[in-house]
N, C-alpha and C. Protein backbone atom coordinates (compact mmCIF):
# COMPACT_ATOMS: atom_id res chain seq x y z
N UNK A 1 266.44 63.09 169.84
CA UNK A 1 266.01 62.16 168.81
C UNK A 1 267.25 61.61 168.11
N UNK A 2 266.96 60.33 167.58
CA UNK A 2 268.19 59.38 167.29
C UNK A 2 267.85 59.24 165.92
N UNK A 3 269.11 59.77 165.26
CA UNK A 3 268.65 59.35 163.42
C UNK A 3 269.87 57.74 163.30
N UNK A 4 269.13 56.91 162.72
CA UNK A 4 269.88 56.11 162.19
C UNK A 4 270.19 55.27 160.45
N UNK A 5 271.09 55.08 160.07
CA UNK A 5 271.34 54.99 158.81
C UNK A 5 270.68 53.61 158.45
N UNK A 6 270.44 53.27 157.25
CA UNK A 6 270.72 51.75 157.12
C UNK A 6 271.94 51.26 156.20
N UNK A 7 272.42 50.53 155.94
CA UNK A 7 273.36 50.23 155.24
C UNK A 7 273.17 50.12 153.75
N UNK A 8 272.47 50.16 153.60
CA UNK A 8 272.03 50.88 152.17
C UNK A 8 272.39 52.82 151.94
N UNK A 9 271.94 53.15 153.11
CA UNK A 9 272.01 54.49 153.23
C UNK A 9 273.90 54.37 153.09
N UNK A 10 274.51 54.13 154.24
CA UNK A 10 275.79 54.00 154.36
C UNK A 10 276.90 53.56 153.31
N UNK A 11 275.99 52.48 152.21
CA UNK A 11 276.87 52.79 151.31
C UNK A 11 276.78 53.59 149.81
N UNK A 12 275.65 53.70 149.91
CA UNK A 12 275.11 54.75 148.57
C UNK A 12 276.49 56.55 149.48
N UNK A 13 276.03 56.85 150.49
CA UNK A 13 276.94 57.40 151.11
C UNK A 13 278.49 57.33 150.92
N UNK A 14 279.24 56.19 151.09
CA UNK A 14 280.28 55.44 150.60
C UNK A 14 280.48 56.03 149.23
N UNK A 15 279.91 55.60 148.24
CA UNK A 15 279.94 55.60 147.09
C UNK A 15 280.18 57.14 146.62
N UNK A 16 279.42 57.68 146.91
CA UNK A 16 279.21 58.99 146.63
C UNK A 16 280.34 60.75 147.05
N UNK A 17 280.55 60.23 148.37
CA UNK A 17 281.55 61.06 148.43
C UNK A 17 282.97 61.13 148.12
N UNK A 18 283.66 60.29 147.32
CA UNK A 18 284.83 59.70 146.75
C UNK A 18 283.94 60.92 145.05
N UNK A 19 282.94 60.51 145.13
CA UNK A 19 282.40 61.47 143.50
C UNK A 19 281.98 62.24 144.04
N UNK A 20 282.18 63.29 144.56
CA UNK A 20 281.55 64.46 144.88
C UNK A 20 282.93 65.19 144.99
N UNK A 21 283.74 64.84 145.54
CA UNK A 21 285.65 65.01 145.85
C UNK A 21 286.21 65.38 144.34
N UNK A 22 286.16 64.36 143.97
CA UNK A 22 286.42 64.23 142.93
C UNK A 22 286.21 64.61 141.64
N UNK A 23 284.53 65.35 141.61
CA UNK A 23 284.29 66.69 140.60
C UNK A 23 284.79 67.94 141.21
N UNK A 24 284.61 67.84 142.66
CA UNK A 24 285.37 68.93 143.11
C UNK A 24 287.01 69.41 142.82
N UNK A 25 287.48 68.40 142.64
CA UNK A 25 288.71 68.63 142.27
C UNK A 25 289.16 68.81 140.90
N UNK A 26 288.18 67.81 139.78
CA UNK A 26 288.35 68.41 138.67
C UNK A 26 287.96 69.52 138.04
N UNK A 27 287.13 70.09 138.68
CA UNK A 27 286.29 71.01 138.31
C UNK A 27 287.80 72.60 138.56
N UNK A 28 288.24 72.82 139.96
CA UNK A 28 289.08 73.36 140.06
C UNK A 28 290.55 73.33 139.45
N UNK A 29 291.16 72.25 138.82
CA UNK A 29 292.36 72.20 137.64
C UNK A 29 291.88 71.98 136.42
N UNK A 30 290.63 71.80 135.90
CA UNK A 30 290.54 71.33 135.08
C UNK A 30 289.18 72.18 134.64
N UNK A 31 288.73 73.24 134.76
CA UNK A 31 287.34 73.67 134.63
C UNK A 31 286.89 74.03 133.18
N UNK A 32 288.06 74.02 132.13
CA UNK A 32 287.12 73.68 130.89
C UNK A 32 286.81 72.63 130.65
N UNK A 33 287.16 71.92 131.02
CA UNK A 33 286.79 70.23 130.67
C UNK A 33 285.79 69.96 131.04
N UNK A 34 284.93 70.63 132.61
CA UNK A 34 284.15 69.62 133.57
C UNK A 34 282.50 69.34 132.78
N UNK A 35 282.04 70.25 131.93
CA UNK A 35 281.29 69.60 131.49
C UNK A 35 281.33 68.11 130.66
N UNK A 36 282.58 68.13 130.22
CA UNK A 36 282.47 66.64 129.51
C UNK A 36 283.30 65.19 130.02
N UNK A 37 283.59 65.69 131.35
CA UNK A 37 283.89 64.73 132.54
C UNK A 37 283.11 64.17 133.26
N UNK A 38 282.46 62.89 133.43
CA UNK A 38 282.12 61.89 134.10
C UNK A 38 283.05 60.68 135.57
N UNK A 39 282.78 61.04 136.63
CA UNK A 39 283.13 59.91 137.14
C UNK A 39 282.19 59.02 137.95
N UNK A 40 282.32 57.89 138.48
CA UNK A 40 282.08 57.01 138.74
C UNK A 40 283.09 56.09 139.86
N UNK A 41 282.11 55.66 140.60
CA UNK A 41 283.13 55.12 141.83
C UNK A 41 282.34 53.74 142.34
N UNK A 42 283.60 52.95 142.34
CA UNK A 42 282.53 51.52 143.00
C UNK A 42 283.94 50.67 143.90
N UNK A 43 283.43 50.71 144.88
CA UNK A 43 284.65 49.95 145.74
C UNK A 43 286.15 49.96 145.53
N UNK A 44 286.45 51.21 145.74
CA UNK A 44 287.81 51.69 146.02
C UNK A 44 288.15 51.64 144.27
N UNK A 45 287.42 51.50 143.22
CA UNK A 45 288.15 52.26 141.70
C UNK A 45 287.18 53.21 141.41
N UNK A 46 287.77 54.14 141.05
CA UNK A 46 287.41 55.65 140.60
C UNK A 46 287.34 55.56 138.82
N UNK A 47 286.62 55.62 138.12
CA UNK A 47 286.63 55.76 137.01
C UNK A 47 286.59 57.22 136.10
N UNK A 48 287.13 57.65 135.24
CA UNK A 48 287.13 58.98 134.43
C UNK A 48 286.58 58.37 133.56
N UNK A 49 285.55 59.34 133.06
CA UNK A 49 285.09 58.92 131.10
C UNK A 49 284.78 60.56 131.05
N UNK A 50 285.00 60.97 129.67
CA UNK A 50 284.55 61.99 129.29
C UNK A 50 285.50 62.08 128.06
N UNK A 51 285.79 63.65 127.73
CA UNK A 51 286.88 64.19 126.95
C UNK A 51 287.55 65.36 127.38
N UNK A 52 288.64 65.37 127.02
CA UNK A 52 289.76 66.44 127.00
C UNK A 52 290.66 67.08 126.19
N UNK A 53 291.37 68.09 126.19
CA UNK A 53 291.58 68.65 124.77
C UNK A 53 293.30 68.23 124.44
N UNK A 54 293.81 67.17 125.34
CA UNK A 54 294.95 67.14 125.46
C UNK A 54 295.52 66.05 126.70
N UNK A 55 296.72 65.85 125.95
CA UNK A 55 297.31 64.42 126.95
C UNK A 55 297.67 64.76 128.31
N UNK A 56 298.11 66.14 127.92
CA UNK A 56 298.50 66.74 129.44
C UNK A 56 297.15 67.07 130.32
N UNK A 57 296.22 67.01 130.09
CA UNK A 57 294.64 67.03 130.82
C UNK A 57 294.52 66.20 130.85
N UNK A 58 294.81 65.18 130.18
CA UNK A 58 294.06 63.50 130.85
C UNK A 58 294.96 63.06 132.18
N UNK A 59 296.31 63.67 131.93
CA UNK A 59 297.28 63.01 133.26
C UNK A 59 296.89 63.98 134.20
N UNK A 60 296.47 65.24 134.29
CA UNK A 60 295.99 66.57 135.34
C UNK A 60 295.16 66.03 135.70
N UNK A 61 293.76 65.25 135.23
CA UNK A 61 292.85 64.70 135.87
C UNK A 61 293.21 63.32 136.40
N UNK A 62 293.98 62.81 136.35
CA UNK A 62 294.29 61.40 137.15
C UNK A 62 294.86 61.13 137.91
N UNK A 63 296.06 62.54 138.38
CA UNK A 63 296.86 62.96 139.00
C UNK A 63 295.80 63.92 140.48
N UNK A 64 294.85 64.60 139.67
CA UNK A 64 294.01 64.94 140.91
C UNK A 64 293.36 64.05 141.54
N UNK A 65 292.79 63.19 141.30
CA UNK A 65 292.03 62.70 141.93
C UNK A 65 293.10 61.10 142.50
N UNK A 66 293.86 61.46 142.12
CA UNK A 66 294.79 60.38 143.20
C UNK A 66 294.91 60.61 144.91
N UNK A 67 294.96 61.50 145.16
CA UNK A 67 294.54 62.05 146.87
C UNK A 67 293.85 61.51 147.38
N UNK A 68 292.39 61.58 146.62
CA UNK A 68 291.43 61.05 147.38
C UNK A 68 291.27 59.63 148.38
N UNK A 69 291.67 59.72 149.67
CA UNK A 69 291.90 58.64 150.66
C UNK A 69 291.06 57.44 149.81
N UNK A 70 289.32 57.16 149.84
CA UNK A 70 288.98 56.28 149.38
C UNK A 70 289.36 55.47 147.77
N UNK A 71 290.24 55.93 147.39
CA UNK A 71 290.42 56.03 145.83
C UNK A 71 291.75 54.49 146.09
N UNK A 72 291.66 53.75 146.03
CA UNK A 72 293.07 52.50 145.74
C UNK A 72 293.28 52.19 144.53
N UNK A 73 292.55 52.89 143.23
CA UNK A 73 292.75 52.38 141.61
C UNK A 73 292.13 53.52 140.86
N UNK A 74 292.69 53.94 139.78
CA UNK A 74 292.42 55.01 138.95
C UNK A 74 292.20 54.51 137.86
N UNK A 75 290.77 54.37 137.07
CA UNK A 75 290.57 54.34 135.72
C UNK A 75 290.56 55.07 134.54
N UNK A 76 291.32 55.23 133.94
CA UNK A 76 291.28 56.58 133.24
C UNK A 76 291.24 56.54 131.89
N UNK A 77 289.35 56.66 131.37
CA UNK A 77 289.37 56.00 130.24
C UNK A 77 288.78 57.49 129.40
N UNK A 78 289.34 58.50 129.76
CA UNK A 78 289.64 59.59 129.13
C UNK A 78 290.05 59.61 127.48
N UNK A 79 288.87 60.42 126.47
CA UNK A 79 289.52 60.48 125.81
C UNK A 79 290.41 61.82 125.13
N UNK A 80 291.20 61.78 124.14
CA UNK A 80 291.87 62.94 123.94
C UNK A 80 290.95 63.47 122.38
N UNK A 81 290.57 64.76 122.72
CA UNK A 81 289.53 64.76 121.49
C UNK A 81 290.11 66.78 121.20
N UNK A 82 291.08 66.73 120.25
CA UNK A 82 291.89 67.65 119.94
C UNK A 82 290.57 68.35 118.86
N UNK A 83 290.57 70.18 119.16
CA UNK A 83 289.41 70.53 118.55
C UNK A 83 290.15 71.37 117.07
């Protein structure tokens, strides 16, 4: 039996594994943060929103997720929210 996608399927697909990578990775340098990390991905820009407790965590998270092959632009609208 033959499964086939539609291109809808293929790019919700697209979309998604660039963010799935990408909590994966913050989640591992960054795991107090990940509850208040959000990303978002739409044709090769990766977006951050959330908060962090520090400048040096906003560049740890922008710096990880630079790897990611599908990734050509980093948004990083991180904020710094000192407790």
């Amino acid at each position: 039996m033959m499964t086939t996608t539609s291109a809808k399927e293929r790019s919700v697909t697209t979309r998604v594994q660039p963010e799935i990578e990408a909590i994966r990775l913050l989640e591992q340098r960054l795991p107090a943060s990940r509850r208040s990390l959000r990303v978002e991905f739409v044709e090769g820009l990766l977006i951050l929103t959330g908060r962090v407790p520090s400048y040096y965590s906003k560049q740890v998270a922008q710096e990880s997720v630079r790897e990611i092959k599908e990734v050509l632009q980093i948004e990083n609208r991180l904020q710094v929210i000192r407790d």
